[in-house]
PDB file of N, CA and C in Angstrom:
ATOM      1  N   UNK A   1       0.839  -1.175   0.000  1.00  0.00           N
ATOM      2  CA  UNK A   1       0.000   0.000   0.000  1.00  0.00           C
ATOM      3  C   UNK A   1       0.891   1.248   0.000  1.00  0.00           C
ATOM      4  N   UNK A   2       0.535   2.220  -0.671  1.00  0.00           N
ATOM      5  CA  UNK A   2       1.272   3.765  -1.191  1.00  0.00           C
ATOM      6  C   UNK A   2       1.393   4.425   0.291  1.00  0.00           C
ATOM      7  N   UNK A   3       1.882   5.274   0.785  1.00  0.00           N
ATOM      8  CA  UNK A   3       1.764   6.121   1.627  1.00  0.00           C
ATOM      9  C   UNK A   3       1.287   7.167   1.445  1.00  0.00           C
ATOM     10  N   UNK A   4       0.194   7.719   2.201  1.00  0.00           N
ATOM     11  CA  UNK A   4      -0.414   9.234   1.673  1.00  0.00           C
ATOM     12  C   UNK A   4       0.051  10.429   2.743  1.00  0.00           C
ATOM     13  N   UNK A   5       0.779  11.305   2.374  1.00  0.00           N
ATOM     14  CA  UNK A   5       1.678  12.160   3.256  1.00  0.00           C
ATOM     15  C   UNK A   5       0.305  13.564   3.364  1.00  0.00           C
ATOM     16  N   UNK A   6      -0.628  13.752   2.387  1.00  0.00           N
ATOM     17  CA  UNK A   6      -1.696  14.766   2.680  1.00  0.00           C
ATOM     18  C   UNK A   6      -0.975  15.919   2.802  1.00  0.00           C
ATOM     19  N   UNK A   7       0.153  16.544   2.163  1.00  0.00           N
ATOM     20  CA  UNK A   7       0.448  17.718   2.506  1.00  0.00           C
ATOM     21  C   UNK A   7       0.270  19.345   2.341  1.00  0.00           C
ATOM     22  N   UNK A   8      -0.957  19.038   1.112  1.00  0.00           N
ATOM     23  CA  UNK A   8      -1.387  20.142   0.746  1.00  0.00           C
ATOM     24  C   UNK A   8      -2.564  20.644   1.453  1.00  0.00           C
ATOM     25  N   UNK A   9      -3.307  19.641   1.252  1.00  0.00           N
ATOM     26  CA  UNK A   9      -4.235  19.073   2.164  1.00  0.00           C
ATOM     27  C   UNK A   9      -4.400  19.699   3.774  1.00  0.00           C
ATOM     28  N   UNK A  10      -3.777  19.278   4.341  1.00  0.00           N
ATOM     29  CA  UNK A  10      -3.371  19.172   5.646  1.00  0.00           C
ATOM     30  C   UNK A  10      -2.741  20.503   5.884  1.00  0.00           C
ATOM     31  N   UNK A  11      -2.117  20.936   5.062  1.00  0.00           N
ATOM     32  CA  UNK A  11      -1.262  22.710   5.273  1.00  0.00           C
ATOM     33  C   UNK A  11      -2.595  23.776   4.938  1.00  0.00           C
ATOM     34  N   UNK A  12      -3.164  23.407   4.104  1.00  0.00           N
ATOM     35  CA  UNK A  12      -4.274  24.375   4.184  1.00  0.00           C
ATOM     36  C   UNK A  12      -5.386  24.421   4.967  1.00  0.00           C
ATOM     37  N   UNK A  13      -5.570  23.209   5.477  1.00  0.00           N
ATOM     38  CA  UNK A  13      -6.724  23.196   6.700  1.00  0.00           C
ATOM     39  C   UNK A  13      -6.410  24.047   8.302  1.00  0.00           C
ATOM     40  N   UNK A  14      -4.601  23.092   8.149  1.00  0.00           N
ATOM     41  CA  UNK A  14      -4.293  23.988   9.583  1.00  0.00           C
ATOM     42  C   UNK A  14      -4.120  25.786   8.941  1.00  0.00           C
ATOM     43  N   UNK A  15      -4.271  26.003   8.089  1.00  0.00           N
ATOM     44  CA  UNK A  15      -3.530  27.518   7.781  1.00  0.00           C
ATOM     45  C   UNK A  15      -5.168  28.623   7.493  1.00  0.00           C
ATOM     46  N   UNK A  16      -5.821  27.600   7.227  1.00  0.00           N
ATOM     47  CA  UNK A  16      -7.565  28.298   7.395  1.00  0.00           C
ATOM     48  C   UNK A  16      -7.602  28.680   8.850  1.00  0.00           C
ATOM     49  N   UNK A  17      -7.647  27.308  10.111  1.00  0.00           N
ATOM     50  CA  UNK A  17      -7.649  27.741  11.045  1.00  0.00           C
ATOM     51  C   UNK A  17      -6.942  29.033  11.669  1.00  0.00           C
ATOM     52  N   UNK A  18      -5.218  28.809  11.730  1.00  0.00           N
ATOM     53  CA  UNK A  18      -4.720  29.789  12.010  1.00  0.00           C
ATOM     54  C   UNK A  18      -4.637  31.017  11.369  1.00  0.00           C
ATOM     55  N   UNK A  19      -5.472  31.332  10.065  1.00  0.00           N
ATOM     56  CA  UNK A  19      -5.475  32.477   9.823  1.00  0.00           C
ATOM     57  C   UNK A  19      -6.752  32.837  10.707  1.00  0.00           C
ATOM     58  N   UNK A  20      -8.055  32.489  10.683  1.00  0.00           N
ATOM     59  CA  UNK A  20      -9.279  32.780  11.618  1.00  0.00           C
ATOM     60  C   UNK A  20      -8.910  32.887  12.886  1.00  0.00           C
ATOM     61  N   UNK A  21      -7.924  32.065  13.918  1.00  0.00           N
ATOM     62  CA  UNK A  21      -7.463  32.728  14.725  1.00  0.00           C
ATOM     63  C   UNK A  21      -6.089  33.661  14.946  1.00  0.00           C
ATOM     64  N   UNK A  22      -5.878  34.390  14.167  1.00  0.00           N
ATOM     65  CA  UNK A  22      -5.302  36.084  14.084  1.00  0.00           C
ATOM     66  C   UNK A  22      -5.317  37.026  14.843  1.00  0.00           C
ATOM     67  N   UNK A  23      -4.790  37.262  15.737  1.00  0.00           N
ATOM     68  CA  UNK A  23      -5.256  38.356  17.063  1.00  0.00           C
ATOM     69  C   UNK A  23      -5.555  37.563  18.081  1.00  0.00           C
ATOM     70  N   UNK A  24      -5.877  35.763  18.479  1.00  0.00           N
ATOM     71  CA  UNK A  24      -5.754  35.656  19.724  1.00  0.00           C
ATOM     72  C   UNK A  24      -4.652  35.463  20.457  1.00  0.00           C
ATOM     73  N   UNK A  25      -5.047  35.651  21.964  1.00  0.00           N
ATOM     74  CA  UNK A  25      -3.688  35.777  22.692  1.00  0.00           C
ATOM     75  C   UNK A  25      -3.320  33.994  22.693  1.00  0.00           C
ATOM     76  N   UNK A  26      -2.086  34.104  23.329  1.00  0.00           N
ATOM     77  CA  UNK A  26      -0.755  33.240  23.792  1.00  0.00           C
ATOM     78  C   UNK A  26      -1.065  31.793  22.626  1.00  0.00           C
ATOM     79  N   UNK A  27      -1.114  30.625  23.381  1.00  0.00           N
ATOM     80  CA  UNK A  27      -1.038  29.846  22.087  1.00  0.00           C
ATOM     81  C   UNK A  27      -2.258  29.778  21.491  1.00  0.00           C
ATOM     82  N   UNK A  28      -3.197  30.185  21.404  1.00  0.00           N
ATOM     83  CA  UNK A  28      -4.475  30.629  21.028  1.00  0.00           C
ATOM     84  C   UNK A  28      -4.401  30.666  19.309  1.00  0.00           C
ATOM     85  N   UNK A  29      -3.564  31.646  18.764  1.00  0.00           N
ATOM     86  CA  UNK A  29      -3.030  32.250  17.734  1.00  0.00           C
ATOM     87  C   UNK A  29      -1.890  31.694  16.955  1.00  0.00           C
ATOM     88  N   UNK A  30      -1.504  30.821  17.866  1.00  0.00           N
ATOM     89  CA  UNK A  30      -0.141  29.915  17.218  1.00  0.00           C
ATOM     90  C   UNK A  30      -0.296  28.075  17.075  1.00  0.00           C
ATOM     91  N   UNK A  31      -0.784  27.641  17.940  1.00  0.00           N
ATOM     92  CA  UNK A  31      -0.951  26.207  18.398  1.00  0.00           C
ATOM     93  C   UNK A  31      -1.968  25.981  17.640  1.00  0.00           C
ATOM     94  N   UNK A  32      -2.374  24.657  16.765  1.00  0.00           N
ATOM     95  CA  UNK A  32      -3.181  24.466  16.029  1.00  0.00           C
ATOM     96  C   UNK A  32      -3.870  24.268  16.976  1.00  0.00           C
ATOM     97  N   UNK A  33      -4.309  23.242  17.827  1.00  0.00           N
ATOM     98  CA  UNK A  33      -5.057  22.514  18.698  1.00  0.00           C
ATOM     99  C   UNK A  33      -5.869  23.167  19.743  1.00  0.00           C
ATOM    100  N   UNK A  34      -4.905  24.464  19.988  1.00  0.00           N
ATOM    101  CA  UNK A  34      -5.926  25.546  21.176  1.00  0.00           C
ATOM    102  C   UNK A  34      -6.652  26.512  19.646  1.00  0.00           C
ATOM    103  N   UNK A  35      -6.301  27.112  18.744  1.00  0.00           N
ATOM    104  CA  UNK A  35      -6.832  27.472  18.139  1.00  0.00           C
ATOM    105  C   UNK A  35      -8.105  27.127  17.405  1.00  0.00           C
ATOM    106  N   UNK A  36      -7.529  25.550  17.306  1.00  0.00           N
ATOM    107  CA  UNK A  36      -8.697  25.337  16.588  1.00  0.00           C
ATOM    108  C   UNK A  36     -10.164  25.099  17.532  1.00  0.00           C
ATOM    109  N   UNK A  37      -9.768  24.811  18.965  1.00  0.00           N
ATOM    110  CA  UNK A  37     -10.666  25.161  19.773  1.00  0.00           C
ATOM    111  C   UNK A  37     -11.333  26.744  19.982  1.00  0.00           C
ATOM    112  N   UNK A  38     -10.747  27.274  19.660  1.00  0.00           N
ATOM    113  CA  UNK A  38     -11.165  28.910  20.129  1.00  0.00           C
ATOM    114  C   UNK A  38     -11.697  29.711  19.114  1.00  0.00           C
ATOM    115  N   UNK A  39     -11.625  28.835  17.682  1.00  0.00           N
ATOM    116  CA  UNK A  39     -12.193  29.658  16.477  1.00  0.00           C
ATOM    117  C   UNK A  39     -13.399  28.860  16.916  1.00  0.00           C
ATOM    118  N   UNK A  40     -13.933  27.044  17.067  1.00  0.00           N
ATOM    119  CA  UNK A  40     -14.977  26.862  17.099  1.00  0.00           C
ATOM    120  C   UNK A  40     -15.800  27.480  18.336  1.00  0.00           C
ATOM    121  N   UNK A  41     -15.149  27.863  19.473  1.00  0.00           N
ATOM    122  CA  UNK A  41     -15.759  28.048  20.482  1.00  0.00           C
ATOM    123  C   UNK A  41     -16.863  30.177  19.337  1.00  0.00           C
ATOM    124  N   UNK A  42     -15.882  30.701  19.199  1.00  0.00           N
ATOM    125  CA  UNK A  42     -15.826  32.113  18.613  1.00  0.00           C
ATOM    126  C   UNK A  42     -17.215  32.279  17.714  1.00  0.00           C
ATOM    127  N   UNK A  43     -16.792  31.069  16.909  1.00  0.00           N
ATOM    128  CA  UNK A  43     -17.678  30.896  15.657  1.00  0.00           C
ATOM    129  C   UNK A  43     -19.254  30.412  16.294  1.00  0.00           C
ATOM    130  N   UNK A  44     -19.009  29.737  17.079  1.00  0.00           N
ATOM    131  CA  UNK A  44     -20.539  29.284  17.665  1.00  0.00           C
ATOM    132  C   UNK A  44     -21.242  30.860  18.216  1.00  0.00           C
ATOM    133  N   UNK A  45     -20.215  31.727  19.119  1.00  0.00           N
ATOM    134  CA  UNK A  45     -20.860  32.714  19.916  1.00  0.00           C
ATOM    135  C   UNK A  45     -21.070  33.824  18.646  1.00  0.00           C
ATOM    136  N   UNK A  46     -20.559  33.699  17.866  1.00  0.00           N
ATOM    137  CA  UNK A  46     -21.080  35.162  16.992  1.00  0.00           C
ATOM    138  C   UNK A  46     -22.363  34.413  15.848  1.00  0.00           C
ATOM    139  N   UNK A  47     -22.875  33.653  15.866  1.00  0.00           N
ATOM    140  CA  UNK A  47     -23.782  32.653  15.435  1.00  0.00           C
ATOM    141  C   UNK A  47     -24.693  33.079  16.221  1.00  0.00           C
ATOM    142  N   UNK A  48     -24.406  32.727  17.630  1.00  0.00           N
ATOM    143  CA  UNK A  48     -25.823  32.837  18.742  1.00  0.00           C
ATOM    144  C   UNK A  48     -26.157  34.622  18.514  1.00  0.00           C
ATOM    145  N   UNK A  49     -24.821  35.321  18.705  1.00  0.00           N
ATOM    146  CA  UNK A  49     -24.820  36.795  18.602  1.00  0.00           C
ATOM    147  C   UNK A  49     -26.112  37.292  17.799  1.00  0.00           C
ATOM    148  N   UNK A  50     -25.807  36.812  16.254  1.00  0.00           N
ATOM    149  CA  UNK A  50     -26.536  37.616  15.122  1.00  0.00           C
ATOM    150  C   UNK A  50     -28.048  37.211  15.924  1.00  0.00           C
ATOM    151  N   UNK A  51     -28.627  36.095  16.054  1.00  0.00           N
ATOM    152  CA  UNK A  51     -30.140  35.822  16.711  1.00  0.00           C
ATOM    153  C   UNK A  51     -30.514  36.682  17.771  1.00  0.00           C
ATOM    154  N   UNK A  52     -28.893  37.077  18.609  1.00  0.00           N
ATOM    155  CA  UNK A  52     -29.774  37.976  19.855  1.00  0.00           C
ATOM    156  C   UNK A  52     -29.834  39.043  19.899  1.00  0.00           C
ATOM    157  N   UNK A  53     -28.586  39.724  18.435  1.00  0.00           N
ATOM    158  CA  UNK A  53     -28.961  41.135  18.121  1.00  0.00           C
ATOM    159  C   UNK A  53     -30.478  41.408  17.629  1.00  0.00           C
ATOM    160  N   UNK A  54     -31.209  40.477  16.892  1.00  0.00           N
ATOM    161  CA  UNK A  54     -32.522  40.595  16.876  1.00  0.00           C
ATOM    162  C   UNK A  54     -33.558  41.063  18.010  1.00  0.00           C
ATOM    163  N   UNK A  55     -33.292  40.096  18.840  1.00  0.00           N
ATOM    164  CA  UNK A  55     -33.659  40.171  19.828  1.00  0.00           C
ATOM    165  C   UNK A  55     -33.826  41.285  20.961  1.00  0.00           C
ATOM    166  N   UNK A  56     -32.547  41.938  20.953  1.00  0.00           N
ATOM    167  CA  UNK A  56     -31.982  42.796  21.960  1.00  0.00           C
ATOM    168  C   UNK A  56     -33.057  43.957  21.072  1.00  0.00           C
ATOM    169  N   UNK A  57     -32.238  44.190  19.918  1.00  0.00           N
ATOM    170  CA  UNK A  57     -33.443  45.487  19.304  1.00  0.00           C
ATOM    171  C   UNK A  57     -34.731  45.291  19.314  1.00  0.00           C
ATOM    172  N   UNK A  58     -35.206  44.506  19.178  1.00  0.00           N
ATOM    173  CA  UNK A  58     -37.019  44.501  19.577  1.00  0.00           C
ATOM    174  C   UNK A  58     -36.841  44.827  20.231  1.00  0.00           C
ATOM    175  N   UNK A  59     -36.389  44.636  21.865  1.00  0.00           N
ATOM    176  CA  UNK A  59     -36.958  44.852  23.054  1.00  0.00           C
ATOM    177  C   UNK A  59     -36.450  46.173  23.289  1.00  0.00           C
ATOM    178  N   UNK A  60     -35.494  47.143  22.576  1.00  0.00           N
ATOM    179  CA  UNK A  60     -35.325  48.374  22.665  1.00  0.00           C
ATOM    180  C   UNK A  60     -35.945  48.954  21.809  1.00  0.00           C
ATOM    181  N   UNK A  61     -36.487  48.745  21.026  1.00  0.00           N
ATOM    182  CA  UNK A  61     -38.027  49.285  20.292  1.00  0.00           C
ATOM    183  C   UNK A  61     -39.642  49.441  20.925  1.00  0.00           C
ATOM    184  N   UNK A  62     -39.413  48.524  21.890  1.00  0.00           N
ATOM    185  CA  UNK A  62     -40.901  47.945  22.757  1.00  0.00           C
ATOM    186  C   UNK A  62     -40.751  49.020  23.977  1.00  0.00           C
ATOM    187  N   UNK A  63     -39.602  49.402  24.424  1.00  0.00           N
ATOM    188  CA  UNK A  63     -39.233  49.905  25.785  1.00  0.00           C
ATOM    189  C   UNK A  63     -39.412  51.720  25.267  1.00  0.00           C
ATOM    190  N   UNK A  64     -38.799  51.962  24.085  1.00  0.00           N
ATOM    191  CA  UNK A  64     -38.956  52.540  23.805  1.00  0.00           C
ATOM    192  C   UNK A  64     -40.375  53.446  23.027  1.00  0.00           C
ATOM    193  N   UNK A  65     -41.641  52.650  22.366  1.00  0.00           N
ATOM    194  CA  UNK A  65     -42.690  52.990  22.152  1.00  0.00           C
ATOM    195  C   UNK A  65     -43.638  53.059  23.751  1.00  0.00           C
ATOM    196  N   UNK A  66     -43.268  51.838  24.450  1.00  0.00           N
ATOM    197  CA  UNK A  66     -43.779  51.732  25.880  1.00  0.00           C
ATOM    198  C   UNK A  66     -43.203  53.578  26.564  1.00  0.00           C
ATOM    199  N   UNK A  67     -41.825  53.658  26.679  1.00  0.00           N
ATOM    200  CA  UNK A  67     -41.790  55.249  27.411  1.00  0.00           C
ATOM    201  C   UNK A  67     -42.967  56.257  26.834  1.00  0.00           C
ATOM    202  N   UNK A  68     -43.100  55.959  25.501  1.00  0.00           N
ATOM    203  CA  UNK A  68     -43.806  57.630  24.499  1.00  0.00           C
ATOM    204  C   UNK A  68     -45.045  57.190  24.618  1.00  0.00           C
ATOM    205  N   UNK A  69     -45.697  55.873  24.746  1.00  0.00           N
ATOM    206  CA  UNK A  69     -47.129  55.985  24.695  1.00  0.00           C
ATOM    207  C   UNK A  69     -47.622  56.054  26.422  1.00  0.00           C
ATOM    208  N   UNK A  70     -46.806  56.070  27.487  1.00  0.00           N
ATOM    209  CA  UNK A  70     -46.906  55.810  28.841  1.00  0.00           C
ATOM    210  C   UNK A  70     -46.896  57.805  29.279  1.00  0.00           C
ATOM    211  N   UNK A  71     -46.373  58.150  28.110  1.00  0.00           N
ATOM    212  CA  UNK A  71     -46.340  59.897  28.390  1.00  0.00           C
ATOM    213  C   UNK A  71     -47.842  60.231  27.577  1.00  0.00           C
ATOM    214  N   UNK A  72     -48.195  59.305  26.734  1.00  0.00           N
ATOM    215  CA  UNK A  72     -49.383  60.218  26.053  1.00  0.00           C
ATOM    216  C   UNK A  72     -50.507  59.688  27.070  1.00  0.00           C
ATOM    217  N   UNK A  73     -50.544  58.958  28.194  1.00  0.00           N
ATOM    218  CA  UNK A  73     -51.692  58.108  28.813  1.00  0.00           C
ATOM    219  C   UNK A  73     -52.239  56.896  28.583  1.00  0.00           C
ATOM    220  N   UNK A  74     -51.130  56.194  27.853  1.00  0.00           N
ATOM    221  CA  UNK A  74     -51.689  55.059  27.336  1.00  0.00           C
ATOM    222  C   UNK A  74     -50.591  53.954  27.423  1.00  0.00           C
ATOM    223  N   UNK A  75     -50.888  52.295  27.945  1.00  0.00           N
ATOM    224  CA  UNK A  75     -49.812  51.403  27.691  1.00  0.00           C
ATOM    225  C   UNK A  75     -49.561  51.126  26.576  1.00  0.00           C
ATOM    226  N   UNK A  76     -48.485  50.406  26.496  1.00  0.00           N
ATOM    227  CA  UNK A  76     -47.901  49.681  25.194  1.00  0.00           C
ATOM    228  C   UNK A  76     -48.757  49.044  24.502  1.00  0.00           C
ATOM    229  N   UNK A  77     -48.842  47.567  25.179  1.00  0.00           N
ATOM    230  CA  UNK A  77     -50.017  46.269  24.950  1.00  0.00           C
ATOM    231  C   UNK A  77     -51.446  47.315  24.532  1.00  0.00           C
ATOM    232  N   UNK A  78     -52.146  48.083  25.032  1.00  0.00           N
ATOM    233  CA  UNK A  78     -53.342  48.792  24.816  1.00  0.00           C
ATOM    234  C   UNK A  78     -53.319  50.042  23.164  1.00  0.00           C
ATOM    235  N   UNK A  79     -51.999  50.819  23.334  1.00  0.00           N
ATOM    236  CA  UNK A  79     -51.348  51.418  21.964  1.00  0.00           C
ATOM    237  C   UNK A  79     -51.500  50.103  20.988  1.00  0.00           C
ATOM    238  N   UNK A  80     -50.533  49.329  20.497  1.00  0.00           N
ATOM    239  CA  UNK A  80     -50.677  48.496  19.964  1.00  0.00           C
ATOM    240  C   UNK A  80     -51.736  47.626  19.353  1.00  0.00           C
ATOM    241  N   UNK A  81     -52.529  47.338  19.969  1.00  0.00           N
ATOM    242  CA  UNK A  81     -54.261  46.785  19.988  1.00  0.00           C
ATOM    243  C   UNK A  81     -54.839  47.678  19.637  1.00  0.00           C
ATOM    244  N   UNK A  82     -54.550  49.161  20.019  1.00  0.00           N
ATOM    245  CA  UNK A  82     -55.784  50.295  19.131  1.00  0.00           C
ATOM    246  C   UNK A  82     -54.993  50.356  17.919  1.00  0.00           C
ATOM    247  N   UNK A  83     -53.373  49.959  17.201  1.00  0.00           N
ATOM    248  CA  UNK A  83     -53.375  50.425  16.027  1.00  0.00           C
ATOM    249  C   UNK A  83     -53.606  48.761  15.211  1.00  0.00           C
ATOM    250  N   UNK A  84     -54.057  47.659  15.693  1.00  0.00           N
ATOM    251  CA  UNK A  84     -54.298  46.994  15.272  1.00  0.00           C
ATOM    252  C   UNK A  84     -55.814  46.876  14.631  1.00  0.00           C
ATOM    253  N   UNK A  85     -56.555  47.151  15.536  1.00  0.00           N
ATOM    254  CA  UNK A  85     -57.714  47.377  15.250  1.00  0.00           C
ATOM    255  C   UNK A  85     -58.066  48.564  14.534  1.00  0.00           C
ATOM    256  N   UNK A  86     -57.247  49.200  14.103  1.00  0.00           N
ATOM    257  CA  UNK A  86     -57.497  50.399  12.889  1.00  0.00           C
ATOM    258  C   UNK A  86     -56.659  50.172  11.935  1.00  0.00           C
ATOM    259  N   UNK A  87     -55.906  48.606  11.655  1.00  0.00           N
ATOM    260  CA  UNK A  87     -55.495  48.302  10.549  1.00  0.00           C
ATOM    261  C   UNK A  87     -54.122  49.214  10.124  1.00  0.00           C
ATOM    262  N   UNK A  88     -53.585  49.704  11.335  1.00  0.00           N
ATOM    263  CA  UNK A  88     -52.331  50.483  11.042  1.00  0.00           C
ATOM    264  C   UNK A  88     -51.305  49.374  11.128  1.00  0.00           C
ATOM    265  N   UNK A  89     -50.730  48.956  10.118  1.00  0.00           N
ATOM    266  CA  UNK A  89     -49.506  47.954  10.109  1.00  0.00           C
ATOM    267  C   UNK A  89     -47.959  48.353  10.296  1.00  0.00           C
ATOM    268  N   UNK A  90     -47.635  49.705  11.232  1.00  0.00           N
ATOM    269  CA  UNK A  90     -46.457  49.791  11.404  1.00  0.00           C
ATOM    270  C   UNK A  90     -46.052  49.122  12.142  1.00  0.00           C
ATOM    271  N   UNK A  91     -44.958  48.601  11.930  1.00  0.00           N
ATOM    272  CA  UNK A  91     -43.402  47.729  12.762  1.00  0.00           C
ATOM    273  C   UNK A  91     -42.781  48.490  13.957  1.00  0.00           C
ATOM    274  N   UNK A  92     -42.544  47.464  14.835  1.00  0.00           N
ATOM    275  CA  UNK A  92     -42.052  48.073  15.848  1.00  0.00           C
ATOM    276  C   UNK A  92     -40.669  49.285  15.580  1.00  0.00           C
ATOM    277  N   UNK A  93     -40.011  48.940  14.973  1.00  0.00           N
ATOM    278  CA  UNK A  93     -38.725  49.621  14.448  1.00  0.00           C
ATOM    279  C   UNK A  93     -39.491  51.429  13.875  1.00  0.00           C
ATOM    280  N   UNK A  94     -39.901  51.167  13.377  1.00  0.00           N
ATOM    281  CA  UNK A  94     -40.930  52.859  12.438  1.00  0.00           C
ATOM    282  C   UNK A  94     -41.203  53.395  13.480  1.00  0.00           C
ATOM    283  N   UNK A  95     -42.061  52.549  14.568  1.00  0.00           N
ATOM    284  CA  UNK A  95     -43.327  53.266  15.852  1.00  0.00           C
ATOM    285  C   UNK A  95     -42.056  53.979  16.553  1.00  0.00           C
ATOM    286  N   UNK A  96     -40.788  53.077  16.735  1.00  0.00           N
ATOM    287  CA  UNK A  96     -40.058  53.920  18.129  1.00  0.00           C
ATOM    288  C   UNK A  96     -39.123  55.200  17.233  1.00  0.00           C
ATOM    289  N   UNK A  97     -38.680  54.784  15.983  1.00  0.00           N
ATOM    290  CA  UNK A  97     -37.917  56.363  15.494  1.00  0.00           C
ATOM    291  C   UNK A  97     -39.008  57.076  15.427  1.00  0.00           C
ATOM    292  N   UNK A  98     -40.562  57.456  15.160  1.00  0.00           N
ATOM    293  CA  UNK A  98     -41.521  57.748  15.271  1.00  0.00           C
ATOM    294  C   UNK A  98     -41.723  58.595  16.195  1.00  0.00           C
ATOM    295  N   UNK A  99     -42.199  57.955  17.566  1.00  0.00           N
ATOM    296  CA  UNK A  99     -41.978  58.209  18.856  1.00  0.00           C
ATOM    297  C   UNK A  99     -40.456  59.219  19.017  1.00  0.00           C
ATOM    298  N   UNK A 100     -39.239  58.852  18.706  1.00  0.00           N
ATOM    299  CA  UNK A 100     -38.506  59.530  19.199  1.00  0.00           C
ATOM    300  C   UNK A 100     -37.914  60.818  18.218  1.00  0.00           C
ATOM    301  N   UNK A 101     -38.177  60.794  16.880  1.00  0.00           N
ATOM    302  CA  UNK A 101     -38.308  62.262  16.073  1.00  0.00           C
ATOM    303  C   UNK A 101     -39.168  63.007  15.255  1.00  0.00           C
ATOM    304  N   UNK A 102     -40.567  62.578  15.795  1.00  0.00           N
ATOM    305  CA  UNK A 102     -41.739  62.802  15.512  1.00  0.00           C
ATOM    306  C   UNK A 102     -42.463  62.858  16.516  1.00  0.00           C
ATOM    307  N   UNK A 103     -42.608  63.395  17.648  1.00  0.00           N
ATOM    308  CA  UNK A 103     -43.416  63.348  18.564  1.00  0.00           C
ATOM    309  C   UNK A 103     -45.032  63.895  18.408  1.00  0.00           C
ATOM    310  N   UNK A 104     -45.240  64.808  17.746  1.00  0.00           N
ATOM    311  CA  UNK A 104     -46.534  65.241  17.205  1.00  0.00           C
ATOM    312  C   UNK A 104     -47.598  64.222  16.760  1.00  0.00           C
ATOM    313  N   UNK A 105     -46.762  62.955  15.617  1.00  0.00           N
ATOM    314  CA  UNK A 105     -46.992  62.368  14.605  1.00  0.00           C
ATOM    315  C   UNK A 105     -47.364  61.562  15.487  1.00  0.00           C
ATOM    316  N   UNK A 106     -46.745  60.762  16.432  1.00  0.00           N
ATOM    317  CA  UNK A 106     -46.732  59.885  17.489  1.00  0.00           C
ATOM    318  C   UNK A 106     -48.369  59.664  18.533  1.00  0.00           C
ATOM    319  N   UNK A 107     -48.212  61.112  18.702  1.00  0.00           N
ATOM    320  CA  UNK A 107     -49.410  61.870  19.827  1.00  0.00           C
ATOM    321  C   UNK A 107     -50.839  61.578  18.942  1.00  0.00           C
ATOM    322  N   UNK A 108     -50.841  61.379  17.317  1.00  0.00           N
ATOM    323  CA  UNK A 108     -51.653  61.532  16.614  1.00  0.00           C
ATOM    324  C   UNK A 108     -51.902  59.916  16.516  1.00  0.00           C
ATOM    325  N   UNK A 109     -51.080  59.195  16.247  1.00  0.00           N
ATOM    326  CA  UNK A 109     -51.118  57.683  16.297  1.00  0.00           C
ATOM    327  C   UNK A 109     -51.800  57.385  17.747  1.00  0.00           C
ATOM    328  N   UNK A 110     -51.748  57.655  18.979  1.00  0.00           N
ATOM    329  CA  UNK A 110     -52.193  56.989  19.862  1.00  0.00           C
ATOM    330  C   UNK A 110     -53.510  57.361  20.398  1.00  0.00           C
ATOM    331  N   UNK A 111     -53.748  58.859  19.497  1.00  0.00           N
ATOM    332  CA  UNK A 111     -55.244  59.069  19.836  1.00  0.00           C
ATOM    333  C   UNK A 111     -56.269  57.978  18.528  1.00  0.00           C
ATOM    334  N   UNK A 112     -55.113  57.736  17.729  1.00  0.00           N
ATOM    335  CA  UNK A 112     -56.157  56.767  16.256  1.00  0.00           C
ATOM    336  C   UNK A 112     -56.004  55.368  17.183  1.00  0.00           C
ATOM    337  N   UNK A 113     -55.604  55.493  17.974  1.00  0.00           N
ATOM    338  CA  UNK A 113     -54.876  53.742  18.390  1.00  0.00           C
ATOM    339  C   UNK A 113     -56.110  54.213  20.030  1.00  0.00           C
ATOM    340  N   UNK A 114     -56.317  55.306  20.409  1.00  0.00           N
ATOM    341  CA  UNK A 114     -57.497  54.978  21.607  1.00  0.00           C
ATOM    342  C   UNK A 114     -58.682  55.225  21.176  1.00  0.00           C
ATOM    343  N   UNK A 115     -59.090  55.756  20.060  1.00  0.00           N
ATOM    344  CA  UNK A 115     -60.240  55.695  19.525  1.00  0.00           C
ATOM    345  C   UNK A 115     -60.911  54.019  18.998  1.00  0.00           C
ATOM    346  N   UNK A 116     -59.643  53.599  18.320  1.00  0.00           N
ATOM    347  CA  UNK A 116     -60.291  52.321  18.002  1.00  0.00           C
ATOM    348  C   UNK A 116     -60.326  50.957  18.815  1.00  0.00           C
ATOM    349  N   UNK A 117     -60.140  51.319  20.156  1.00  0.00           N
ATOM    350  CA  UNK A 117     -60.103  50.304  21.413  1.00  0.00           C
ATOM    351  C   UNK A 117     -61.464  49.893  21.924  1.00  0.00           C
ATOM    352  N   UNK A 118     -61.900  48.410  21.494  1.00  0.00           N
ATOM    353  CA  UNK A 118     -63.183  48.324  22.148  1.00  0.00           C
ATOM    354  C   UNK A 118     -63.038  47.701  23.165  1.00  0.00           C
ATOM    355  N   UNK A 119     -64.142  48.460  24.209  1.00  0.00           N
ATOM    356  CA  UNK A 119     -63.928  47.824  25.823  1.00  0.00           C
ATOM    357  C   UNK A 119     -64.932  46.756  25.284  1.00  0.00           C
TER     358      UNK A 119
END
């Protein structure tokens, strides 16, 4: 049987890794074996990251329409339900730049959003 030495192979796999780990400290950046632990560890957390940057901004969109409709006399959950029920389909993202450089525009949305609230 031939011997297979894999050297191209094998130099470019370890050299993917150690280029992705670039900038970590001590053998992190040099040692295949801690590296290649610390790119998968890296690679998993900026994976979870992108899902919770989602996340994180909703809930600074929600906190934020919640402050401006809690100043006009009205909750969030209750705002929301009156612009549902008047078929206003803005996104949370629109309502809070809305709320925060449009305040007039805002004041006008939550009287259309308490008008159409049925007890």
């Amino acid at each position: 049987m031939t011997r297979v030495k894999r050297g191209i192979i094998h130099t470019k796999k370890r050299k993917k890794i150690l280029r992705l780990a670039k900038g970590y400290r001590t053998g992190r950046s040099d040692l295949y074996t801690q590296a290649k632990e610390a790119v998968k560890k890296s690679l998993f957390h900026s994976y979870i990251g992108r899902k919770r940057k989602k996340r994180d901004f909703r809930r600074l969109w929600i906190a934020r329409i919640n402050a401006a409709a809690r100043k006009e006399g009205i909750s969030y959950s209750r705002f929301i339900k009156g612009l549902r029920e008047a078929d206003i389909g803005l996104n949370r993202k629109v309502l809070s730049e809305i709320a925060i450089n449009e305040p007039q525009e805002f004041s006008r949305l939550v009287e259309v959003a308490k008008s159409n609230i049925k007890e």
